[in-house]
C-alpha atoms as a PDB file:
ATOM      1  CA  UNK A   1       0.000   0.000   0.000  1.00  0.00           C
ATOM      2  CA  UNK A   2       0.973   3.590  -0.858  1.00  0.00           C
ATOM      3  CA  UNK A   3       3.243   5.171   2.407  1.00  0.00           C
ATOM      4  CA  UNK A   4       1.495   7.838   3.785  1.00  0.00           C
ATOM      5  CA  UNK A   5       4.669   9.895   3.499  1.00  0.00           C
ATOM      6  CA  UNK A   6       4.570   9.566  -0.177  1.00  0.00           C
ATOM      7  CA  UNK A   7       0.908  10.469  -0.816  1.00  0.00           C
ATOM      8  CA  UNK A   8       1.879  13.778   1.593  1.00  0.00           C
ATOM      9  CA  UNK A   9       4.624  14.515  -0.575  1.00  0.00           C
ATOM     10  CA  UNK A  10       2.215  13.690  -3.678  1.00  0.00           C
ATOM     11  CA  UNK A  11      -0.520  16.231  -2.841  1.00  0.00           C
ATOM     12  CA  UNK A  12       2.371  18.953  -2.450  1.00  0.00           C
ATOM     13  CA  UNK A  13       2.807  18.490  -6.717  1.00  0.00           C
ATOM     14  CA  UNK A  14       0.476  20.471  -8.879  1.00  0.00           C
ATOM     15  CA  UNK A  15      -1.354  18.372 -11.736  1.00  0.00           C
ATOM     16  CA  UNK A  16      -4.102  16.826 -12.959  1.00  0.00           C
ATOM     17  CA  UNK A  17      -3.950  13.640 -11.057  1.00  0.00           C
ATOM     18  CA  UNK A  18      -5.856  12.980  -7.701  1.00  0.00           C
ATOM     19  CA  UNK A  19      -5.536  10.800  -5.036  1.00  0.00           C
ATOM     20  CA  UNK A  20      -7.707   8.727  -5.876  1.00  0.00           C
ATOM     21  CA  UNK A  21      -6.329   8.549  -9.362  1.00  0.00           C
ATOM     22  CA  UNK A  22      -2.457   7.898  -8.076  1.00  0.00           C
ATOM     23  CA  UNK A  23      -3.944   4.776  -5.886  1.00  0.00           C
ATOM     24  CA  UNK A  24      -5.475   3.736  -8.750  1.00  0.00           C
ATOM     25  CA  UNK A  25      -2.129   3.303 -10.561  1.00  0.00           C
ATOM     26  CA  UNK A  26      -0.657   2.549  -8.156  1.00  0.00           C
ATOM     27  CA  UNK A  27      -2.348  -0.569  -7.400  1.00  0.00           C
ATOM     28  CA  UNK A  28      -2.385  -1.270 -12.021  1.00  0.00           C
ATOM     29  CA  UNK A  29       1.077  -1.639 -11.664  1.00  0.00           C
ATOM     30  CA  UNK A  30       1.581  -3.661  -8.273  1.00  0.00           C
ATOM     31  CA  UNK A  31      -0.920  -6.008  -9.715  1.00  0.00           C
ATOM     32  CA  UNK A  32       0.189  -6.392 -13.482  1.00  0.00           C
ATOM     33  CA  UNK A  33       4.075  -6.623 -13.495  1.00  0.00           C
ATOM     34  CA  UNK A  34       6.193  -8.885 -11.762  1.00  0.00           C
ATOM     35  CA  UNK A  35       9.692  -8.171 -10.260  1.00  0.00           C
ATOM     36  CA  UNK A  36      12.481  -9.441 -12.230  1.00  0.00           C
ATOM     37  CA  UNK A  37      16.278  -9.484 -12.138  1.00  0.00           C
ATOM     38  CA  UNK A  38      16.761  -8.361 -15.223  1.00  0.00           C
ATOM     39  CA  UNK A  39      16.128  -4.605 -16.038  1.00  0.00           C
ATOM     40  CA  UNK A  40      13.542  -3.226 -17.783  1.00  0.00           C
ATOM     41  CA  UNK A  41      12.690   0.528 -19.184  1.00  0.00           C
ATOM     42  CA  UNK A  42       9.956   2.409 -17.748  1.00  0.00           C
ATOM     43  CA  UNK A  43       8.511   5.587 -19.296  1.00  0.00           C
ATOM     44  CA  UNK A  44       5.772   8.535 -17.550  1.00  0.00           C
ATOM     45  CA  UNK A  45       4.768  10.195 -20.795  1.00  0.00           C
ATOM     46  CA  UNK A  46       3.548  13.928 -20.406  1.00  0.00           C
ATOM     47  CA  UNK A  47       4.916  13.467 -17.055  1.00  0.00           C
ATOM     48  CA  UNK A  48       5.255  17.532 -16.284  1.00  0.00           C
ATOM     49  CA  UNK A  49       6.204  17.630 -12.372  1.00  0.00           C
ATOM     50  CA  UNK A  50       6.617  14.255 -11.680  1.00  0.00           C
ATOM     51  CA  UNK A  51       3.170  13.930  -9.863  1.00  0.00           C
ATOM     52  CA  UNK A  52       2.395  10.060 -11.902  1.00  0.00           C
ATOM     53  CA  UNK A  53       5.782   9.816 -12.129  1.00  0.00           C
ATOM     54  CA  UNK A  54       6.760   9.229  -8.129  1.00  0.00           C
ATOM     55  CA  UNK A  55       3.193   7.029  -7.598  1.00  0.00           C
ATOM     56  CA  UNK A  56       4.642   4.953 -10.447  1.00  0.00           C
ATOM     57  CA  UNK A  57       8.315   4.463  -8.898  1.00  0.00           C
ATOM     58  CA  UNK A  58       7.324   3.888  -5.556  1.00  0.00           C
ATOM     59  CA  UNK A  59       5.069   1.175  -6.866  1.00  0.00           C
ATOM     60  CA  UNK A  60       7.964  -0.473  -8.894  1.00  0.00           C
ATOM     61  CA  UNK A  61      10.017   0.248  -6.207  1.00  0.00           C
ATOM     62  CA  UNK A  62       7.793  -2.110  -4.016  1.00  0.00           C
ATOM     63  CA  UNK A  63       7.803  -4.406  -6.612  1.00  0.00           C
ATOM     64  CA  UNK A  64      11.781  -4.733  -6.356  1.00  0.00           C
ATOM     65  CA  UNK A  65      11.697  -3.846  -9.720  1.00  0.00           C
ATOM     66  CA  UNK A  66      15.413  -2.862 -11.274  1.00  0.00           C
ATOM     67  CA  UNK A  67      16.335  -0.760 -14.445  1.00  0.00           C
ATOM     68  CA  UNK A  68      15.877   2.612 -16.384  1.00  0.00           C
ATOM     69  CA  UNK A  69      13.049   4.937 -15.532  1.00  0.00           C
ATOM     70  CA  UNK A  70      12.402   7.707 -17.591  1.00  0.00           C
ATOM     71  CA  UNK A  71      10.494  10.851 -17.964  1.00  0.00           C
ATOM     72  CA  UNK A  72       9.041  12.367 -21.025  1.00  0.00           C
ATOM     73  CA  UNK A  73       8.350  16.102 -21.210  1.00  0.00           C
ATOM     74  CA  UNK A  74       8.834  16.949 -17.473  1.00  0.00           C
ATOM     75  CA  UNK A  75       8.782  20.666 -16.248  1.00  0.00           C
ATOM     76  CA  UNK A  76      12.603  20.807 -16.320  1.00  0.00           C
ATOM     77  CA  UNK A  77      13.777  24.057 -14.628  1.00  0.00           C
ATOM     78  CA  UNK A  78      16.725  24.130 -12.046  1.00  0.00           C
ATOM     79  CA  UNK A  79      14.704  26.831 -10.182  1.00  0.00           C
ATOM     80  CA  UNK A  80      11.735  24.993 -10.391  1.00  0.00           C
ATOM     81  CA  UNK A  81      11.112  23.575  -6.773  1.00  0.00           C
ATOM     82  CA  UNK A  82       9.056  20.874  -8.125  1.00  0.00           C
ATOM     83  CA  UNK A  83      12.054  19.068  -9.679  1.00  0.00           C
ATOM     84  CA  UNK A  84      13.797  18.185  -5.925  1.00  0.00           C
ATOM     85  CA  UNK A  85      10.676  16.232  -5.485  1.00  0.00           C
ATOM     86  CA  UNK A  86      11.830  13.952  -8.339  1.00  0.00           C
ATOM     87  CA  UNK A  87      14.955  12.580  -6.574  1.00  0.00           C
ATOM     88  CA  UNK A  88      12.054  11.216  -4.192  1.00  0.00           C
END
């Protein structure tokens, strides 16, 4: 289950995705992938300020999941404040 930490940190990130929403994916990708050894690529298309972004890499994180995780078409601005929340 989602920390409560993380959903904390979560509702601190502007966008267009609720709660309810990030639980929701959160729980598609516990349930559909397995962990594996061998890395894998992930992508968050549209991803902005990271808000799907960290729901989807603490999830894979949980998992044990290992590899690349990238993010397509974030907000990237070394004075935006949002970005820190990315190394989350």
């Amino acid at each position: 289950m989602l920390d409560i930490n993380v959903i904390n940190h979560f509702k601190t990130i502007p966008g267009a995705i609720s709660v309810t929403e990030a639980i929701a994916l959160y729980h598609i990708i516990i349930t559909n992938l397995s962990p594996s050894d061998k890395p894998k690529r992930f992508v968050d298309l549209g991803s902005h300020a990271g808000k799907s972004s960290l729901i989807a890499l603490t999830a894979l994180s949980n998992l044990g999941a290992v590899g690349e995780f990238q993010m397509v078409d974030p907000a990237f601005d070394t004075t935006n404040r949002f970005r820190e929340g990315w190394k989350y």
